[in-house]
N, C-alpha and C. Protein backbone atom coordinates (compact mmCIF):
# COMPACT_ATOMS: atom_id res chain seq x y z
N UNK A 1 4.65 15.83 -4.51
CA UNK A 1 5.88 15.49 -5.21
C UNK A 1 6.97 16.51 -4.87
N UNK A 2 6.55 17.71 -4.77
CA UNK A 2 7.92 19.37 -4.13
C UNK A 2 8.14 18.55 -3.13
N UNK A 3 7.25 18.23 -2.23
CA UNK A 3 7.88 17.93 -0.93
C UNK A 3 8.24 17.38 -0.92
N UNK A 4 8.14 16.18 -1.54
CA UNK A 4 9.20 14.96 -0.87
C UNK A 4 10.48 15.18 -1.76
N UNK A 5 10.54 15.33 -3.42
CA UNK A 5 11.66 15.67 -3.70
C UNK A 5 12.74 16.69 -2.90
N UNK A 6 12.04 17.76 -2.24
CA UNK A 6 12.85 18.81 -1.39
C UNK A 6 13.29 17.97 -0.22
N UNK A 7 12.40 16.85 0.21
CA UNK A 7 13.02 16.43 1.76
C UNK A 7 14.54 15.19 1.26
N UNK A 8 14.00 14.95 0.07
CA UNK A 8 15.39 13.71 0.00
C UNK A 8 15.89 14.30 -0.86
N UNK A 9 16.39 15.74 -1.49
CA UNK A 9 17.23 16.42 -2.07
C UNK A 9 17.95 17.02 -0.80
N UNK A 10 17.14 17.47 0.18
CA UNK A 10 17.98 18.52 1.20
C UNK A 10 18.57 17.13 2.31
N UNK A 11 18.07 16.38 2.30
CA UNK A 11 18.56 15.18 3.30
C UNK A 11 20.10 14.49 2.61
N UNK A 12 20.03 14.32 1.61
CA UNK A 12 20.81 13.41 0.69
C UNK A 12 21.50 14.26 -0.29
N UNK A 13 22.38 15.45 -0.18
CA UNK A 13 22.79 16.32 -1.14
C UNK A 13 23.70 15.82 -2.35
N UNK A 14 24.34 14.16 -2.00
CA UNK A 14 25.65 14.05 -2.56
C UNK A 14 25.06 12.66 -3.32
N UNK A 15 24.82 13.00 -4.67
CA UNK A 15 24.47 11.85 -5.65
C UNK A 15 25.28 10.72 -5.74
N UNK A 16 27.01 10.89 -5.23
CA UNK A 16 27.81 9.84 -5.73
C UNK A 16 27.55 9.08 -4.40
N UNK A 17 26.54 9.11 -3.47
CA UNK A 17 26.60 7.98 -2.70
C UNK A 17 25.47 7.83 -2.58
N UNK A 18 25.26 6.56 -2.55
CA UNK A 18 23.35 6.14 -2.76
C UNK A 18 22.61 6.00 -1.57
N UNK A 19 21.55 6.29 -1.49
CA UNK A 19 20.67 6.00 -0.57
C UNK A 19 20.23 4.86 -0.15
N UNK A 20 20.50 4.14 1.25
CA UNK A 20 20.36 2.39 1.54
C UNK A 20 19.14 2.99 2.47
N UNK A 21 18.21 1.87 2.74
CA UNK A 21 17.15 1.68 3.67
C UNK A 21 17.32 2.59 4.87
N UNK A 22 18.37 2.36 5.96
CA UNK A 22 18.34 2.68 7.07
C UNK A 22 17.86 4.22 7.17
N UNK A 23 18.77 4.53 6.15
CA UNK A 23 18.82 5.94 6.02
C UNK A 23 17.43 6.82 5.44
N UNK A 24 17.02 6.19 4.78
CA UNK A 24 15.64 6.52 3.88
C UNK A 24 14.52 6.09 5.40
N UNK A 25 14.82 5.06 6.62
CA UNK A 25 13.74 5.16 7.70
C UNK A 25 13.92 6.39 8.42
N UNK A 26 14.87 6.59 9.07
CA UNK A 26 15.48 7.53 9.55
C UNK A 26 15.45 8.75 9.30
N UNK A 27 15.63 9.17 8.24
CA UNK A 27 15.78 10.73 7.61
C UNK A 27 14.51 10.96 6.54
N UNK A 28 14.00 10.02 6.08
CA UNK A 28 12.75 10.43 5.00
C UNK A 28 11.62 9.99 5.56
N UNK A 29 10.62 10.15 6.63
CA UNK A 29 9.57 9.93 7.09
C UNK A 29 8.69 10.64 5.94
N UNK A 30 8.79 11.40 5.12
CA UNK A 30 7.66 11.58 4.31
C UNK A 30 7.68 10.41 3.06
N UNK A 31 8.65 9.91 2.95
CA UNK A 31 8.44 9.23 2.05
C UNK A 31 7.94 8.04 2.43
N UNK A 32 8.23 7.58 3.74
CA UNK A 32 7.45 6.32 3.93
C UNK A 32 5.93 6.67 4.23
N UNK A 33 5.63 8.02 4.56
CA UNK A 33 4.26 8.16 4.58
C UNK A 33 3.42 8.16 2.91
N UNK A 34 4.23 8.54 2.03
CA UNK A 34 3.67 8.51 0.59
C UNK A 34 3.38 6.98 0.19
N UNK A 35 4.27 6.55 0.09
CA UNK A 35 4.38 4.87 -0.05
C UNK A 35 3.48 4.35 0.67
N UNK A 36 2.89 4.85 2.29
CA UNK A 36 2.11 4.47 2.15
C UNK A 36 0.78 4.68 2.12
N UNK A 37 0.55 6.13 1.95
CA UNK A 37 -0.46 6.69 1.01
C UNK A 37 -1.07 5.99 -0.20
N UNK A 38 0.08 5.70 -1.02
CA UNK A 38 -0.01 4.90 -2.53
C UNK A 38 -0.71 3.62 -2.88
N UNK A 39 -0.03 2.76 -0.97
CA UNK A 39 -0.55 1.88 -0.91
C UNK A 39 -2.02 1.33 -0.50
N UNK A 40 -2.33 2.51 0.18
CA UNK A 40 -4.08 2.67 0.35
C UNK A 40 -4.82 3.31 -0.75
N UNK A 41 -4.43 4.22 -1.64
CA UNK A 41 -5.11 4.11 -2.63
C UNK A 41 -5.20 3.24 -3.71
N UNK A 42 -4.22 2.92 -4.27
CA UNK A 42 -4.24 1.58 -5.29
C UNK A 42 -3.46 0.85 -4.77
N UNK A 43 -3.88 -0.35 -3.96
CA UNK A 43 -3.21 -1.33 -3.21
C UNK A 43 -2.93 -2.62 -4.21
N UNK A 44 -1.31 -3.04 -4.23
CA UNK A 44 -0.97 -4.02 -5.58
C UNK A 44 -1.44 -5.47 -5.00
N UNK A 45 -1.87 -5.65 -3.36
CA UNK A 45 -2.74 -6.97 -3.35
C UNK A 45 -4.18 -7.14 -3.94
N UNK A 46 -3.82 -8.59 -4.11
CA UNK A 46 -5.91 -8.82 -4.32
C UNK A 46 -6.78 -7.94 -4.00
N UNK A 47 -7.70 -7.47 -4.17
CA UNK A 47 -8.86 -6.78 -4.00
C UNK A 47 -9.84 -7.32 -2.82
N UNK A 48 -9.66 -8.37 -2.78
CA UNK A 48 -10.37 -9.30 -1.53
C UNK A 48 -9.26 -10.07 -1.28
N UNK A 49 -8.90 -10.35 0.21
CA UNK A 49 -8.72 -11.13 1.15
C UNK A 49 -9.85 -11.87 1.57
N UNK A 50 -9.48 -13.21 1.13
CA UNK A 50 -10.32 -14.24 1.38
C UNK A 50 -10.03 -15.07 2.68
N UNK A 51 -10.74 -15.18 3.59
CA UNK A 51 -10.73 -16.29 4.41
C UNK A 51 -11.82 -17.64 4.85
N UNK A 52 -11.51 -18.05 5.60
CA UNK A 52 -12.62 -19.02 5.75
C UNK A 52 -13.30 -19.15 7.76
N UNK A 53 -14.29 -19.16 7.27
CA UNK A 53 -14.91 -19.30 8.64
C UNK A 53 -14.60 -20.44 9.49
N UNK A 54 -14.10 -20.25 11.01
CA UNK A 54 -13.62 -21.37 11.66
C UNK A 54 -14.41 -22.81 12.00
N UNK A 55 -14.08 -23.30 12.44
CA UNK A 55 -14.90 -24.36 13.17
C UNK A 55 -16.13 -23.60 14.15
N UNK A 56 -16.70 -24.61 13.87
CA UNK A 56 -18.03 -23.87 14.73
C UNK A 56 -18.59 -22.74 14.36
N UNK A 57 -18.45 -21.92 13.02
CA UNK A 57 -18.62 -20.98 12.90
C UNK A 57 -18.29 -19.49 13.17
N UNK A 58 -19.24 -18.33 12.88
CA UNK A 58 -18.66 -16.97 13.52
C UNK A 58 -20.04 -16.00 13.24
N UNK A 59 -20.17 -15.29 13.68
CA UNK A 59 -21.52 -14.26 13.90
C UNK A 59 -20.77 -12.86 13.20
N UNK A 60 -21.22 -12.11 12.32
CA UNK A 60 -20.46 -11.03 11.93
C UNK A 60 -21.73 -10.16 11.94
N UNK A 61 -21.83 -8.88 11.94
CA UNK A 61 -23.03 -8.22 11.70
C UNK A 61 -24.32 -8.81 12.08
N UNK A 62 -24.15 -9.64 12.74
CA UNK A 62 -25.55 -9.92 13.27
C UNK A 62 -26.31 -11.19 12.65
N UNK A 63 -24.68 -11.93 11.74
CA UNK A 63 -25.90 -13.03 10.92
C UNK A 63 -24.54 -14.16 10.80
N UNK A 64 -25.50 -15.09 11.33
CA UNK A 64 -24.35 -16.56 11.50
C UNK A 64 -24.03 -17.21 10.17
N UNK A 65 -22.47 -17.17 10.35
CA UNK A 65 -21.58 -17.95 8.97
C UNK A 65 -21.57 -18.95 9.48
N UNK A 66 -21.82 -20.69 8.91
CA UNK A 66 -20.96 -21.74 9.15
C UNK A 66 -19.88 -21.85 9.12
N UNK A 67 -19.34 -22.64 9.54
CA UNK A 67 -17.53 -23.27 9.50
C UNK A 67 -17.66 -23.42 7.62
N UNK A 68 -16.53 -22.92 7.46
CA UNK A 68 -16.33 -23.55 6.00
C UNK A 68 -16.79 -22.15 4.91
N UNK A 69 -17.32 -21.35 5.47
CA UNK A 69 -17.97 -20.56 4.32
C UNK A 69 -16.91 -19.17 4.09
N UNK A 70 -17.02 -18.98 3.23
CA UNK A 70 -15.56 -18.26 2.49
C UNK A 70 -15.88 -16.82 2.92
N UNK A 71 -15.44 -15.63 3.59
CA UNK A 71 -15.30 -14.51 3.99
C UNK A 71 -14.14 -13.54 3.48
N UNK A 72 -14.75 -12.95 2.55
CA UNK A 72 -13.83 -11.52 2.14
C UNK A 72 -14.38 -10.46 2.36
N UNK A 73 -12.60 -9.68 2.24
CA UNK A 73 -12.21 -8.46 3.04
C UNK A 73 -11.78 -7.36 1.76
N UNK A 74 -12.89 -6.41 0.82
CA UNK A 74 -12.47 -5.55 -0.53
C UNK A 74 -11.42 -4.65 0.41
N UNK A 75 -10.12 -4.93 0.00
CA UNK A 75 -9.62 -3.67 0.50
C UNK A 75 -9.76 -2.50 0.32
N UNK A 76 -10.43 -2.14 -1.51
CA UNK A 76 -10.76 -1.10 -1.67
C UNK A 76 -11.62 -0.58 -1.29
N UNK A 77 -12.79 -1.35 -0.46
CA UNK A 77 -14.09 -0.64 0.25
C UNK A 77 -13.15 -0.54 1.32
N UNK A 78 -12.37 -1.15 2.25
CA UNK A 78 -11.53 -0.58 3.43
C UNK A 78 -11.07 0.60 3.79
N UNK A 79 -10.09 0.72 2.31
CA UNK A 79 -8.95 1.93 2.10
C UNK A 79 -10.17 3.16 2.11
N UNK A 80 -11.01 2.90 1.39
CA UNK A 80 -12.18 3.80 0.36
C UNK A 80 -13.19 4.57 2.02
N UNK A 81 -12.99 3.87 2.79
CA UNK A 81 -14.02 4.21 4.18
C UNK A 81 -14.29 5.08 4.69
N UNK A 82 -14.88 6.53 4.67
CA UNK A 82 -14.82 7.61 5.25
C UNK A 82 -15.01 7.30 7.02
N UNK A 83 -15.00 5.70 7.71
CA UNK A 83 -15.20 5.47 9.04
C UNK A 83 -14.10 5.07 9.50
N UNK A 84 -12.91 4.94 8.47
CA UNK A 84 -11.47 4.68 8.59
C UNK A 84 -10.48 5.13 8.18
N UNK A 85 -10.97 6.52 6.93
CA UNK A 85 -9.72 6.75 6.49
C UNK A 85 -10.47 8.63 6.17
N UNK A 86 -10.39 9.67 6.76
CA UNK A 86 -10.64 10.94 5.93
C UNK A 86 -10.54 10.84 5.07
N UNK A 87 -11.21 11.72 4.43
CA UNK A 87 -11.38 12.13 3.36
C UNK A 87 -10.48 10.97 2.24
N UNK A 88 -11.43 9.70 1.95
CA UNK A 88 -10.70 8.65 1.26
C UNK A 88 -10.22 8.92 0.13
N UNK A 89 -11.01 9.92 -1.14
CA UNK A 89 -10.45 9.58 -2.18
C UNK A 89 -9.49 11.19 -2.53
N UNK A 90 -8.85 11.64 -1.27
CA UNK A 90 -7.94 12.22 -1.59
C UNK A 90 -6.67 11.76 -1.17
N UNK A 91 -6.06 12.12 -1.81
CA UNK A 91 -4.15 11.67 -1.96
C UNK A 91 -3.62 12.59 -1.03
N UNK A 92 -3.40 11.94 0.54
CA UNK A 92 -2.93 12.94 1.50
C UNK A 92 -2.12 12.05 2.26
N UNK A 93 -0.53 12.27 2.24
CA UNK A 93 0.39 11.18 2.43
C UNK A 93 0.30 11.73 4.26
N UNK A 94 -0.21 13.20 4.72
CA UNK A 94 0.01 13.67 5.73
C UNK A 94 -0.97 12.25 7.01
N UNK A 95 -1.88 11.60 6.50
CA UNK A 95 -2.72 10.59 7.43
C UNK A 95 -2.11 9.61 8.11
N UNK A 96 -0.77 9.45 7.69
CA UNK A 96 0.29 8.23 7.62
C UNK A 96 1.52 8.90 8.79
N UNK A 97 1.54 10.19 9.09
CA UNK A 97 2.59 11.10 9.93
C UNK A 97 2.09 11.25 11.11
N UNK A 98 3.08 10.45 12.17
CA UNK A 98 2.47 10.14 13.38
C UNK A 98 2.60 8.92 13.79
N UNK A 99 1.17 8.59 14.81
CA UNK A 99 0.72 7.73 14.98
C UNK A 99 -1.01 7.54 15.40
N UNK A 100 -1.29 8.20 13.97
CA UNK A 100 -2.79 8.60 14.36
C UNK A 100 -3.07 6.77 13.77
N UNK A 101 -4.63 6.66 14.06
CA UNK A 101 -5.25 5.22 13.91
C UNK A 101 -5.17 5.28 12.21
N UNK A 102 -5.35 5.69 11.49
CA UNK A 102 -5.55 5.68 10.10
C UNK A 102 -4.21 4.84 9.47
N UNK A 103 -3.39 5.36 10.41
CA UNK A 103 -1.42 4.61 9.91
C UNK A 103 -1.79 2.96 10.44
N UNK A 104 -2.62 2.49 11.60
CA UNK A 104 -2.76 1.42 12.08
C UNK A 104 -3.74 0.43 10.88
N UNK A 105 -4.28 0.85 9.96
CA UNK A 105 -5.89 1.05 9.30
C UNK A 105 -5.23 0.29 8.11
N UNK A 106 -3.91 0.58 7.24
CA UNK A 106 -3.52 0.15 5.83
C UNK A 106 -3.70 -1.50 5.80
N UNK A 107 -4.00 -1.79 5.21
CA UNK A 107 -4.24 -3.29 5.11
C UNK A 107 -3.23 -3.82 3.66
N UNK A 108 -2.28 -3.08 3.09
CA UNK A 108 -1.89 -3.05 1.59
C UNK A 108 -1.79 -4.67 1.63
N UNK A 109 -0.95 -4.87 2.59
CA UNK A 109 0.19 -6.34 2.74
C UNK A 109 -0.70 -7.73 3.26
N UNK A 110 -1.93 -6.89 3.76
CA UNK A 110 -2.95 -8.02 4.94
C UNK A 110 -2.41 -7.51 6.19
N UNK A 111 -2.75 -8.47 6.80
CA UNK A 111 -2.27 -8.71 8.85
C UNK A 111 -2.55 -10.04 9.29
N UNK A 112 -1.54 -10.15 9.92
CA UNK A 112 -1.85 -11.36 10.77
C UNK A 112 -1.00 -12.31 10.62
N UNK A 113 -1.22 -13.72 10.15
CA UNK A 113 -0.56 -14.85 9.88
C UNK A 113 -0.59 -15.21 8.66
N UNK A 114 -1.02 -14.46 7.71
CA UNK A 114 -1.29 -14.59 6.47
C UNK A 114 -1.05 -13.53 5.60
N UNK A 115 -0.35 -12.64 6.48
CA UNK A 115 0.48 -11.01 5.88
C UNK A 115 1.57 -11.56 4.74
N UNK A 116 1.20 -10.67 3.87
CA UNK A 116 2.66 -11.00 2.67
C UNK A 116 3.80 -11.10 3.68
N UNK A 117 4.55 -12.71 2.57
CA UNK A 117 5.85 -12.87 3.27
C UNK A 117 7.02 -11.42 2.45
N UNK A 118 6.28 -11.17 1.81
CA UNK A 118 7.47 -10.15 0.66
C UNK A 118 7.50 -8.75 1.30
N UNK A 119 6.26 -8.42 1.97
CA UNK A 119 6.45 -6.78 2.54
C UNK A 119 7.51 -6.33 3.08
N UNK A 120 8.18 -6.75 3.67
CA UNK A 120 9.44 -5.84 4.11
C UNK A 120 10.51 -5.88 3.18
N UNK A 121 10.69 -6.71 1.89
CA UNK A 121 11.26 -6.81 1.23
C UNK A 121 10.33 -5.65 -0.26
N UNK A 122 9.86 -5.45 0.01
CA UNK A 122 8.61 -4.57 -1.31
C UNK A 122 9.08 -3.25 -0.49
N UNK A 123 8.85 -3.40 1.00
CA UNK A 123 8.72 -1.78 1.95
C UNK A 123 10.04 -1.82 0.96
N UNK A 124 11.67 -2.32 1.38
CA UNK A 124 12.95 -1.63 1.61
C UNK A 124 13.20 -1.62 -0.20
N UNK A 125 12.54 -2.12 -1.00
CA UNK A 125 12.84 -1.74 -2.03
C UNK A 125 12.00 -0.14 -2.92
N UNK A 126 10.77 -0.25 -2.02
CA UNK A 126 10.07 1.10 -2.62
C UNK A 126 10.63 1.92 -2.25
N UNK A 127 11.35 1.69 -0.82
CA UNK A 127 12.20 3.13 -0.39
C UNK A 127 13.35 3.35 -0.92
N UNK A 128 14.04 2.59 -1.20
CA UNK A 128 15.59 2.92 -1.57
C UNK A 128 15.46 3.11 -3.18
N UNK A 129 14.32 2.21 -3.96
CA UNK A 129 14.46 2.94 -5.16
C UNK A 129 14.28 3.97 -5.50
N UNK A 130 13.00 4.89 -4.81
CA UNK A 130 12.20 5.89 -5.26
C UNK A 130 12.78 7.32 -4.34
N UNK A 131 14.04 6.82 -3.08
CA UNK A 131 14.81 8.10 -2.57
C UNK A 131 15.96 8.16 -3.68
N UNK A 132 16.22 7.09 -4.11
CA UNK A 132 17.61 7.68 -5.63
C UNK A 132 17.02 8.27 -6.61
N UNK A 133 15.78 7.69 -6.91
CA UNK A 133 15.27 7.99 -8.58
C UNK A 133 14.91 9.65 -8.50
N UNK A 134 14.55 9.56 -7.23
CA UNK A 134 13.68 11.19 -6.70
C UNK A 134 14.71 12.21 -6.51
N UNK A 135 15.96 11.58 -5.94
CA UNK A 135 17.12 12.76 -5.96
C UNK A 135 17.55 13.02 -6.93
N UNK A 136 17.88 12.39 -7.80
CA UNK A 136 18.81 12.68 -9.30
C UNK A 136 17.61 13.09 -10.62
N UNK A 137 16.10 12.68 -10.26
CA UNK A 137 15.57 12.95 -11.64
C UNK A 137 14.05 13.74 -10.90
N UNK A 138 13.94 14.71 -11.75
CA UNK A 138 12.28 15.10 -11.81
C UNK A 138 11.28 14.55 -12.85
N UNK A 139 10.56 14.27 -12.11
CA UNK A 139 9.27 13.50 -12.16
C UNK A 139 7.53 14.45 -12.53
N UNK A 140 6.99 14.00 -13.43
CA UNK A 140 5.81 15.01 -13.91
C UNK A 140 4.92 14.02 -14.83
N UNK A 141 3.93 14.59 -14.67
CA UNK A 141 2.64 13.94 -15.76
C UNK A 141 2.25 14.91 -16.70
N UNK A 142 2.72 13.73 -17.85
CA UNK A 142 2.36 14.89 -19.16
C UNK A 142 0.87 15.41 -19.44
N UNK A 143 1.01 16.76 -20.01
CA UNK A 143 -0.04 17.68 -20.14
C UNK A 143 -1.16 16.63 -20.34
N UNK A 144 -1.27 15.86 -21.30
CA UNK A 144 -2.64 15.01 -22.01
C UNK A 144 -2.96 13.27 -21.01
N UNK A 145 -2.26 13.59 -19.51
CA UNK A 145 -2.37 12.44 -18.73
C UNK A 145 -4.00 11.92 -18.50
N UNK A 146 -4.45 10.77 -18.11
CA UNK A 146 -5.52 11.16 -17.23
C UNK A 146 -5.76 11.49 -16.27
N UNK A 147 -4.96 11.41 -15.28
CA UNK A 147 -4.49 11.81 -13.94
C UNK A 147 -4.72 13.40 -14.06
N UNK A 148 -3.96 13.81 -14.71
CA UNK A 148 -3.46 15.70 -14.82
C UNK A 148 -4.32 16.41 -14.29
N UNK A 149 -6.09 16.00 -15.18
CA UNK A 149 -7.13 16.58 -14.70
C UNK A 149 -7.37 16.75 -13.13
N UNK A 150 -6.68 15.66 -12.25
CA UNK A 150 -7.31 15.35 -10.93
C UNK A 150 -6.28 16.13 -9.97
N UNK A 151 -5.22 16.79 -10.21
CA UNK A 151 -4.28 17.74 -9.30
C UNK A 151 -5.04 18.80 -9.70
N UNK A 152 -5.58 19.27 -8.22
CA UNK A 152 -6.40 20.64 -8.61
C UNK A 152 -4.62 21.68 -8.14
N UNK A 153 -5.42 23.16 -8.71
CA UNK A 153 -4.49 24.13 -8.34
C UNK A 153 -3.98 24.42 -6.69
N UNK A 154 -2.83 24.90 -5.59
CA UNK A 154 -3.22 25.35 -4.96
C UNK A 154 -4.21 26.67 -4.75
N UNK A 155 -4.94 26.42 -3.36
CA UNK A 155 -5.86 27.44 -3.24
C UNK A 155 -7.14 26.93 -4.01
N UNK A 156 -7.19 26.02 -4.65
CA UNK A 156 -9.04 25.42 -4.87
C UNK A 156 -9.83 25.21 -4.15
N UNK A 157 -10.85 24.83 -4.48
CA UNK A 157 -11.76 24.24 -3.51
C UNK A 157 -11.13 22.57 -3.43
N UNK A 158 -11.28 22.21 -4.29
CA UNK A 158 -10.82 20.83 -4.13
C UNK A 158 -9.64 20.64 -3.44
N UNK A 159 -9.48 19.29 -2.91
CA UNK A 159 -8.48 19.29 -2.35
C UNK A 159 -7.08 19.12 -3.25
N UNK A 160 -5.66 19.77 -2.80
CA UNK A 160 -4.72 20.49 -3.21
C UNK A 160 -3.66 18.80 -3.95
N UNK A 161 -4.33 18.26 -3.07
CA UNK A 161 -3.40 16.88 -3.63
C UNK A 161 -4.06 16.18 -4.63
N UNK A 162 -5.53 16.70 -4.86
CA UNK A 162 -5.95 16.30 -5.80
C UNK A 162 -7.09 14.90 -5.39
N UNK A 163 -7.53 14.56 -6.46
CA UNK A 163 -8.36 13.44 -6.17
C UNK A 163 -8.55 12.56 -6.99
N UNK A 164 -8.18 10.58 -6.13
CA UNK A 164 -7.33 9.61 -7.37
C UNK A 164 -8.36 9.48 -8.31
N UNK A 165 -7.84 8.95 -9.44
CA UNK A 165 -8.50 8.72 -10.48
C UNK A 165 -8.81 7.55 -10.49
N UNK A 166 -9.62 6.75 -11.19
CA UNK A 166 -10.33 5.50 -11.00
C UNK A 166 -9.17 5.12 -12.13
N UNK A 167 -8.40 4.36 -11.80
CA UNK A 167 -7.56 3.96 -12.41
C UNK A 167 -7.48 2.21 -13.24
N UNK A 168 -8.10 1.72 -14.43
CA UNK A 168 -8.76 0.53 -14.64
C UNK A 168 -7.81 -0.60 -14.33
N UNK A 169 -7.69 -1.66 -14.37
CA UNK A 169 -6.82 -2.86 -13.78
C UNK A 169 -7.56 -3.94 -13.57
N UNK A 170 -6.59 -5.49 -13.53
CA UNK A 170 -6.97 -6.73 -13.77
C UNK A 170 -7.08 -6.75 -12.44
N UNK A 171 -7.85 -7.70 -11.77
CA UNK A 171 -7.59 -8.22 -10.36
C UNK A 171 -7.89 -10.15 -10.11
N UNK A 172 -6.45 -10.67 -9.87
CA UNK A 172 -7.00 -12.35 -9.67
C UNK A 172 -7.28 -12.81 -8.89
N UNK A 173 -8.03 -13.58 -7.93
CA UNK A 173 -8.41 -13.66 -6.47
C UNK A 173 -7.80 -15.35 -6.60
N UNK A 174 -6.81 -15.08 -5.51
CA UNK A 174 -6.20 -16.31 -4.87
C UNK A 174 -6.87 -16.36 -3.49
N UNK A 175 -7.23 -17.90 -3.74
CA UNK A 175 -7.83 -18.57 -2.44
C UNK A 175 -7.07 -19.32 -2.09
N UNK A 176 -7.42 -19.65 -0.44
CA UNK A 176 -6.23 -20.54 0.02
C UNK A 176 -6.79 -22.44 -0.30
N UNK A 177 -5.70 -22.64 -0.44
CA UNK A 177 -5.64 -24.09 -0.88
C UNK A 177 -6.91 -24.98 -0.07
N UNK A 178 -7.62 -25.96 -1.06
CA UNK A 178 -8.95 -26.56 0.28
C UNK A 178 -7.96 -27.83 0.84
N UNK A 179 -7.19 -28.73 0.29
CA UNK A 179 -5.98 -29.71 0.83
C UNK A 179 -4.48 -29.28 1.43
N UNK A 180 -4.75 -28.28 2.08
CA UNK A 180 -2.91 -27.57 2.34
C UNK A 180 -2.28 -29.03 2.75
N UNK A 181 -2.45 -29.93 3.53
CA UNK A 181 -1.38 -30.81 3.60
C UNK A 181 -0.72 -31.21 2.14
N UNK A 182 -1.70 -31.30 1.08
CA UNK A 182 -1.55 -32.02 0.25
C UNK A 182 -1.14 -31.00 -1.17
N UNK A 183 -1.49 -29.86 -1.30
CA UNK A 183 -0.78 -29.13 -2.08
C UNK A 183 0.06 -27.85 -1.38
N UNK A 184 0.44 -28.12 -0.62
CA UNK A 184 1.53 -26.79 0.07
C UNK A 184 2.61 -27.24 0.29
N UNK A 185 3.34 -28.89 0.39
CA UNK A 185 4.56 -28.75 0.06
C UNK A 185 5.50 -28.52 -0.60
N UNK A 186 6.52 -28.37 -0.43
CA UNK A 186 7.69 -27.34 -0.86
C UNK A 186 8.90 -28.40 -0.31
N UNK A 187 9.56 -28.98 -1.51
CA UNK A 187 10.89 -29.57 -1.35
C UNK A 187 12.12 -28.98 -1.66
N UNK A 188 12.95 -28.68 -1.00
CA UNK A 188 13.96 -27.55 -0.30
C UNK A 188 15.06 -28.23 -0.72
N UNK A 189 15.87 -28.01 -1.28
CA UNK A 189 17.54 -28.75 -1.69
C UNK A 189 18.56 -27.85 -1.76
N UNK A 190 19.69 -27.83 -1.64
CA UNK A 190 20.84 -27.64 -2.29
C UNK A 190 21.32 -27.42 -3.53
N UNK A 191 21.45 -26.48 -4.64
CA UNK A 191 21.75 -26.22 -5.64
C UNK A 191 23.19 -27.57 -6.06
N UNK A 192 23.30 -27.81 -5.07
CA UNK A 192 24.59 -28.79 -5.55
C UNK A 192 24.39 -30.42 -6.03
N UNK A 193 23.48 -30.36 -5.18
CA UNK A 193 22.30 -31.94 -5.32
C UNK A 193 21.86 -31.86 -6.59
């Protein structure tokens, strides 16, 4: 939290003019690495990405799916992977700086053809809200948090960023439609009509 408040306090000195996107890609690379830090530890998609096995099937691990049979992806066993992500359940926005494989690894949004249509609209709003809110206000977890416990001191053994807390939450699993011709249209008009 020093750091990044210090990088978009010393980047952005002048409160009466706000911070837009471009500027927050450009000049705050730590913050898009936090964001997406945040987003591999408590990721706000489904918990599983569901898909379905193609025609003809698919062989995964060594054991044949039919066509038709439903295949999910826990992102939190993903994010959680010590074969994909160091040291998983610490909060280290530094994995994301670069272009090491771990930045390639986030799954927050999905991939592919079935990637949130909203992510770049979620990216340019986490950034531009959280470079204003971060310049003008300080930010802290009160003494009696549950979190509090998990920021160790610098100089611990533990690691310095601490380690996330199992944080409890609902999760709803949306599957994709079994009739898409028949429930996925969308009739499009004119507010004037």
């Amino acid at each position: 939290m020093e750091r990044l408040t210090t990088d978009i306090r010393r980047e952005f000195p002048d409160r009466a003019v706000p911070i837009d996107y471009d500027a927050c890609r450009q000049r705050l690379p730590y913050l898009a690495a936090v964001i997406s830090e945040s987003l591999r530890v408590l990721s706000p998609a489904p918990s599983i990405l569901p898909r379905v096995a193609p025609t003809g099937g698919v062989r995964m691990a060594g054991y044949y799916l039919p066509a038709g049979t439903w295949l999910c992806c826990p992102l939190g066993a993903v994010h959680k992977n010590p074969a994909t992500f160091r040291a998983p359940l610490a909060f280290d926005p530094e994995r994301f700086m670069g272009d090491g494989d771990e930045k390639h690894s986030l799954l927050a949004f999905s991939t592919g053809v079935r990637a949130c249509l909203g992510r770049n609209l979620a990216l340019l709003e986490m950034n531009v809200v959280l470079a204003n809110l971060l310049r003008g206000y300080d930010l802290r977890l009160p003494e009696n948090a549950v979190a509090a416990d998990c920021v160790a001191p610098q100089g611990s053994e533990k690691s310095a960023a601490g380690v996330v807390p199992d944080i409890p939450r609902w999760t709803m699993l949306t599957l994709n439609p079994i009739y898409p011709d028949r429930d996925c249209l969308v009739v499009v008009s004119s507010a004037s009509e």
